[in-house]
Protein backbone atom coordinates (compact mmCIF):
# COMPACT_ATOMS: atom_id res chain seq x y z
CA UNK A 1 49.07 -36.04 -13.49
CA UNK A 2 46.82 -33.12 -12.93
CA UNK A 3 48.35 -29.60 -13.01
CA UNK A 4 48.56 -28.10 -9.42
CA UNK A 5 45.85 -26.06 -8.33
CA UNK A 6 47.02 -22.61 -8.04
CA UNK A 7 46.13 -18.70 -8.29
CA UNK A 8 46.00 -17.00 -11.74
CA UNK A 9 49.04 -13.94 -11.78
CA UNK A 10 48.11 -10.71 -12.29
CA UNK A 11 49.40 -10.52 -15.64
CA UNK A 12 46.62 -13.38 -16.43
CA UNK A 13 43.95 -11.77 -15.43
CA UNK A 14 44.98 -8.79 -17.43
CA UNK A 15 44.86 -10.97 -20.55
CA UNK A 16 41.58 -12.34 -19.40
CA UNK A 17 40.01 -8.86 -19.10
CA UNK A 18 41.68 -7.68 -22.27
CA UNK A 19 39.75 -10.42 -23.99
CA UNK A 20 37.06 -9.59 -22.45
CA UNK A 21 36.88 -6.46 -23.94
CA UNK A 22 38.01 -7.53 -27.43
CA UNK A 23 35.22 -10.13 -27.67
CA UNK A 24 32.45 -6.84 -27.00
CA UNK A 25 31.93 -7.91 -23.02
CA UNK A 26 31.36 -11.70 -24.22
CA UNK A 27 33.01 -13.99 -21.39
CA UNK A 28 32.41 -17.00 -23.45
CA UNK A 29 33.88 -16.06 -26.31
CA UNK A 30 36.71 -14.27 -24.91
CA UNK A 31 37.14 -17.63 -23.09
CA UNK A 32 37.58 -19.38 -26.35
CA UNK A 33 39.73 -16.52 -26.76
CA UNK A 34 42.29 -16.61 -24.54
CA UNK A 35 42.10 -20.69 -25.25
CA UNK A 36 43.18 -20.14 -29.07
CA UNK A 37 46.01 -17.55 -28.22
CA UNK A 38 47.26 -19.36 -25.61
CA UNK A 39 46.96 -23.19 -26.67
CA UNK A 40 50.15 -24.37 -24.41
CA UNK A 41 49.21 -23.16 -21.31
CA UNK A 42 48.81 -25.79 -18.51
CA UNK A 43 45.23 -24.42 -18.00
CA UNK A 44 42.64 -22.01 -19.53
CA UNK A 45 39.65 -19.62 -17.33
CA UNK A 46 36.07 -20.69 -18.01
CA UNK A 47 33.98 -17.74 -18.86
CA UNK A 48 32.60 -17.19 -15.10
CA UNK A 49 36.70 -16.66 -14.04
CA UNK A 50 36.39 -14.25 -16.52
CA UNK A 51 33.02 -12.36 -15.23
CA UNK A 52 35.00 -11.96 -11.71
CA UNK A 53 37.41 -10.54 -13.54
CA UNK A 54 36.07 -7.98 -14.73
CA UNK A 55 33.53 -7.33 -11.61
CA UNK A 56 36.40 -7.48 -9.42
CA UNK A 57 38.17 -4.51 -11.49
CA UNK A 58 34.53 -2.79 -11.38
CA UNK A 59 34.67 -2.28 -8.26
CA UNK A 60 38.47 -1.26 -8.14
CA UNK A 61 39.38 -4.42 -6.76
CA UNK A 62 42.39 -6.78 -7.98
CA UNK A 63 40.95 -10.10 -9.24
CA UNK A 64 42.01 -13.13 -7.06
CA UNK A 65 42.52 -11.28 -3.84
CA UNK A 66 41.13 -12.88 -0.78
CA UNK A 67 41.55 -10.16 2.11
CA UNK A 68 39.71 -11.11 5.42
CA UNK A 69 36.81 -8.79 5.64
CA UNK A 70 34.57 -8.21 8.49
CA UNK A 71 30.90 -7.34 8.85
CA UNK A 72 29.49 -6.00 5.66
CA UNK A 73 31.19 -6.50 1.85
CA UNK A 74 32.91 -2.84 1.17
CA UNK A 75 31.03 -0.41 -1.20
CA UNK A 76 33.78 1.47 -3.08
CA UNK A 77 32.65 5.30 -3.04
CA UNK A 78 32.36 5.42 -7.40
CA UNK A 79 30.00 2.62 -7.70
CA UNK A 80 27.50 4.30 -4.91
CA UNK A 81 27.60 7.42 -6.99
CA UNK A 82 27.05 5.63 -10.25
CA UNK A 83 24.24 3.48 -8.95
CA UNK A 84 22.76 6.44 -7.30
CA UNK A 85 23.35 8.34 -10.69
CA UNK A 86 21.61 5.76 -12.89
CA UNK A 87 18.43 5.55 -9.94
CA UNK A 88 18.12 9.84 -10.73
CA UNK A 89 17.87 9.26 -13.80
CA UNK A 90 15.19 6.56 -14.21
CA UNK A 91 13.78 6.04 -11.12
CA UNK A 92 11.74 3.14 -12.15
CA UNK A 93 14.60 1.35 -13.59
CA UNK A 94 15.70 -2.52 -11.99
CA UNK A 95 18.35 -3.72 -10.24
CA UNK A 96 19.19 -6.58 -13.04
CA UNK A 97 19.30 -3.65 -15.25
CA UNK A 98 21.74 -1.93 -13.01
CA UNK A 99 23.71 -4.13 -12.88
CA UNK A 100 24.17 -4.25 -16.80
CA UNK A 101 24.56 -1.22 -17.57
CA UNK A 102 27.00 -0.76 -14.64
CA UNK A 103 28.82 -3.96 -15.04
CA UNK A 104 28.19 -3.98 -11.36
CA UNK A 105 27.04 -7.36 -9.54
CA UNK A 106 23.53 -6.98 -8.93
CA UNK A 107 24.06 -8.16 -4.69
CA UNK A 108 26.71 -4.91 -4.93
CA UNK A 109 23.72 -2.62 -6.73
CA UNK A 110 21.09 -4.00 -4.13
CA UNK A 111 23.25 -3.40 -1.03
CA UNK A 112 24.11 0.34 -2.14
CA UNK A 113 20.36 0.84 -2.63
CA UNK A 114 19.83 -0.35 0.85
CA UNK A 115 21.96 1.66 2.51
CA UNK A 116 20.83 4.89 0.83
CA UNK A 117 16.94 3.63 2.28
CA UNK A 118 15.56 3.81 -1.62
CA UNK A 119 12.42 1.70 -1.41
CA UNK A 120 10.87 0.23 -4.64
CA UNK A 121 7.41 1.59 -4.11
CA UNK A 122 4.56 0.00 -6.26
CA UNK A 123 2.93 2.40 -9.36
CA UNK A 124 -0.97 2.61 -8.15
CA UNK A 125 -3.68 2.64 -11.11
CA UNK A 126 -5.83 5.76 -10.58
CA UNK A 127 -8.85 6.85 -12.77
CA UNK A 128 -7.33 9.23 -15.80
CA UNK A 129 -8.80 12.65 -15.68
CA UNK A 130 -8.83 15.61 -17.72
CA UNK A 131 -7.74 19.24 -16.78
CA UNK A 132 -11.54 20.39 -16.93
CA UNK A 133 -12.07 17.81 -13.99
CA UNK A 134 -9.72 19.43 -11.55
CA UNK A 135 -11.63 22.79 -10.61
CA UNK A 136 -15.12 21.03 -9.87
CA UNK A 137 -12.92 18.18 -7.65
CA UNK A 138 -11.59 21.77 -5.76
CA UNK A 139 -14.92 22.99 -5.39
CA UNK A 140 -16.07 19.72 -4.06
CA UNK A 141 -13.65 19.08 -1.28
CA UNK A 142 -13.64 23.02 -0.17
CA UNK A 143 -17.89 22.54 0.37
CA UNK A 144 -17.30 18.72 2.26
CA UNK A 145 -14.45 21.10 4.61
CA UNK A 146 -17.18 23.90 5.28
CA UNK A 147 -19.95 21.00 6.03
CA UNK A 148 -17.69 19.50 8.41
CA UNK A 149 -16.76 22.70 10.23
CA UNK A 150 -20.19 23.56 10.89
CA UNK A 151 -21.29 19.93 11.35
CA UNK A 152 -18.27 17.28 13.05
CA UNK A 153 -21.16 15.02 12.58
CA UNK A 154 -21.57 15.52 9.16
CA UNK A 155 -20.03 12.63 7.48
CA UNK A 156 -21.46 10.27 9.48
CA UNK A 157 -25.04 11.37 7.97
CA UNK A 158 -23.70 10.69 4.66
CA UNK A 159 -24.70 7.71 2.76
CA UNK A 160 -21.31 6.11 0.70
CA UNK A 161 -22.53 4.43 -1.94
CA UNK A 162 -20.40 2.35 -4.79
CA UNK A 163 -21.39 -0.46 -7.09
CA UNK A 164 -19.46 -3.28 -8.74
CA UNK A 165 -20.21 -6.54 -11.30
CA UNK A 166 -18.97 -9.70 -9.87
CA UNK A 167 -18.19 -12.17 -13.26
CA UNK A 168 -17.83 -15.62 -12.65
CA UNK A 169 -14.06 -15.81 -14.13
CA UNK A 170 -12.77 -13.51 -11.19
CA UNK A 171 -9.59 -12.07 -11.01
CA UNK A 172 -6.99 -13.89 -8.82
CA UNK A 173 -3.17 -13.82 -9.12
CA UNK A 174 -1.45 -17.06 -9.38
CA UNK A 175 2.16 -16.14 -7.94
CA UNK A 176 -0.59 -15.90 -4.19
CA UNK A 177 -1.20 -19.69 -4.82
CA UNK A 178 0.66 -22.50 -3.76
CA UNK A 179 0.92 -26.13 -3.20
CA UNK A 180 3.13 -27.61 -0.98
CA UNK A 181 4.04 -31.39 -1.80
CA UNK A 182 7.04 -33.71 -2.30
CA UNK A 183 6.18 -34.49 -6.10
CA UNK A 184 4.18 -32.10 -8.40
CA UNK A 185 0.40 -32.94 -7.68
CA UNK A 186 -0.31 -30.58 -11.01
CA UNK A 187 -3.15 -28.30 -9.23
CA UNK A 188 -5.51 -26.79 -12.01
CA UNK A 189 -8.19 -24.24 -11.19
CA UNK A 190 -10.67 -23.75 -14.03
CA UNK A 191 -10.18 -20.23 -15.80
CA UNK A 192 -12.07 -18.77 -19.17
CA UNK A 193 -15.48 -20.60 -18.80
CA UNK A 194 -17.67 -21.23 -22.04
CA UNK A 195 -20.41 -20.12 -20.70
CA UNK A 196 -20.16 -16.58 -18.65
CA UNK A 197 -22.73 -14.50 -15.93
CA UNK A 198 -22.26 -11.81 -13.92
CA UNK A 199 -23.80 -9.82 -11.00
CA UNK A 200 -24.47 -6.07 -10.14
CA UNK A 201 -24.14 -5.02 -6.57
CA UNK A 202 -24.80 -2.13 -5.08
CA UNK A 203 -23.69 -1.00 -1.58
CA UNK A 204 -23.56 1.49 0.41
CA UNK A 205 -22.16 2.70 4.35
CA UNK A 206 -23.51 5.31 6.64
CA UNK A 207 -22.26 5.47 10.41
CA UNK A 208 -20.76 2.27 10.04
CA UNK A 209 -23.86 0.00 8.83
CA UNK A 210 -23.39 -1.55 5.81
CA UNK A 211 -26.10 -2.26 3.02
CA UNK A 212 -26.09 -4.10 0.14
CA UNK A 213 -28.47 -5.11 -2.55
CA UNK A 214 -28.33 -6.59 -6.18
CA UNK A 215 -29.22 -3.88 -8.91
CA UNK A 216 -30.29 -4.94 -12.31
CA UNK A 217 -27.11 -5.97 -15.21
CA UNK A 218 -27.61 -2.74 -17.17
CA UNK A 219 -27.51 0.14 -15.61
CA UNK A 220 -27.79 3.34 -17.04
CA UNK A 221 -28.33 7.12 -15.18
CA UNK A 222 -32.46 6.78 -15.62
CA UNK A 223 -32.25 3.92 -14.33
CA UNK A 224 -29.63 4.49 -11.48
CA UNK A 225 -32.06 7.59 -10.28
CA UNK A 226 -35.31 5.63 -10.40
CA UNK A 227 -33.38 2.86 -8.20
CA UNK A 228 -32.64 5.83 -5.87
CA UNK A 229 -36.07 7.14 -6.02
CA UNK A 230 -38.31 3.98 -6.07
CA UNK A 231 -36.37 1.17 -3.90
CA UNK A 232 -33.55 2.93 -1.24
CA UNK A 233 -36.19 4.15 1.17
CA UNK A 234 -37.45 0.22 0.83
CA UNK A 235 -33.86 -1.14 1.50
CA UNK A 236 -32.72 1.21 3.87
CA UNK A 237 -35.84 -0.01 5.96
CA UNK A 238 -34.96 -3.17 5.07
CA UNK A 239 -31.57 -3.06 6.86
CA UNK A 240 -33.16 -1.50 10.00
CA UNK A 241 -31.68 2.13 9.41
CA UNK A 242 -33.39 4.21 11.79
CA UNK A 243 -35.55 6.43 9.94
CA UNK A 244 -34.10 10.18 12.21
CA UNK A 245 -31.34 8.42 10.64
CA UNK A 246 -32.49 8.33 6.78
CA UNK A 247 -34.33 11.63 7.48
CA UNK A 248 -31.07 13.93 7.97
CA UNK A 249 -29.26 11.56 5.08
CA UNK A 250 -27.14 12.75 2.10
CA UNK A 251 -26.03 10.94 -1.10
């Protein structure tokens, strides 16, 4: 007949935790542990009894207690100030990593991040520059500022130019696509092409008309200036810019 199903003592999960820490944080092996020291015991913890074990005295609780709670789980005050320690000191470290290092559950480590209103903002890729770049940049923005005090208008006379190459392999991010269906329909979409082509586009904006026109593959600063000389009159006439407009233009 099966043993009755009842709650470990105290003094068991003491042992439990004390193997725990013998077996270097190992829950499986300090499960074997406590099996091998103890071999006449009616019953013996699996490794995850063991992991709430040792959470549960993480947070400064006793293991097996079952107090009614209300509303949210409780944050005990030294695991705030230890998660919010670890965040100071590497602010781009995870959760999951938290939670290791802490020996804190990771739901705990989220909820405490929560509450303090950290937000995991997203690292943006910006072009690298050197410190000779930063006094022209200065110079730049402080001449746009004294345009635009003497002329509101100004940026709308300005032509915004950029240009791109458009390969046919793409970019596109494959945790964005999905397939909903009962059984796997194995989607493919072809990727790394044999044979490869590209295109160079060049567009530009002024007062909120848009132009665009294909440029040649290689392009190189002669060749850039005799597009601007030779064909953006031609395109800009093309694409029905009035021509007061293209008169009081900048690039």
């Amino acid at each position: 007949m099966a043993a009755s199903r009842r709650a470990y003592t105290q003094r068991e999960y003491a042992e439990m935790h004390y193997f725990y820490g013998l077996c270097d944080g190992n829950a499986r092996a300090a499960a074997r542990e406590y099996r091998q020291r103890y071999p006449n015991r009616d019953r013996f913890p699996d490794y995850r009894v063991i992991m709430r074990v040792h959470n549960a005295y993480m947070e400064g609780t006793l293991p097996g207690e079952h107090a009614a709670r209300i509303g949210r789980p409780v944050v005990r005050l030294n695991n705030e100030e230890q998660i919010l320690r670890e965040l100071r000191l590497d602010p781009s470290i995870s959760q999951r990593q938290i939670s290791r290092n802490l020996g804190i559950p990771r739901s705990t480590v989220h909820l405490i991040i929560k509450k303090n209103k950290y937000h995991a903002y997203h690292v943006q890729r910006v072009q690298a520059l050197l410190p000779a770049d930063c006094e022209p940049r200065v110079r730049f923005c402080r001449e746009m500022l004294r345009r635009h005090r003497e002329d509101p208008q100004f940026f709308n006379k300005v032509l915004w130019t950029d240009e791109s190459n458009f390969r046919r392999m793409g970019i596109f991010n494959i945790h964005n696509l999905h397939f909903y269906s009962r059984m796997n329909p194995h989607i493919i979409r072809n990727d790394r092409f044999q044979h490869l082509f590209g295109i160079n586009m060049w567009a530009g904006i002024i007062d909120q008309q848009f132009v665009i026109h294909e440029i040649p593959p290689r392009m190189n600063g002669a060749l850039y200036l005799n597009f601007l000389q030779s064909n953006l009159n031609q395109i800009l006439n093309e694409a029905e810019i009035p021509e007061d407009r293209v008169a009081e233009m900048w690039l």
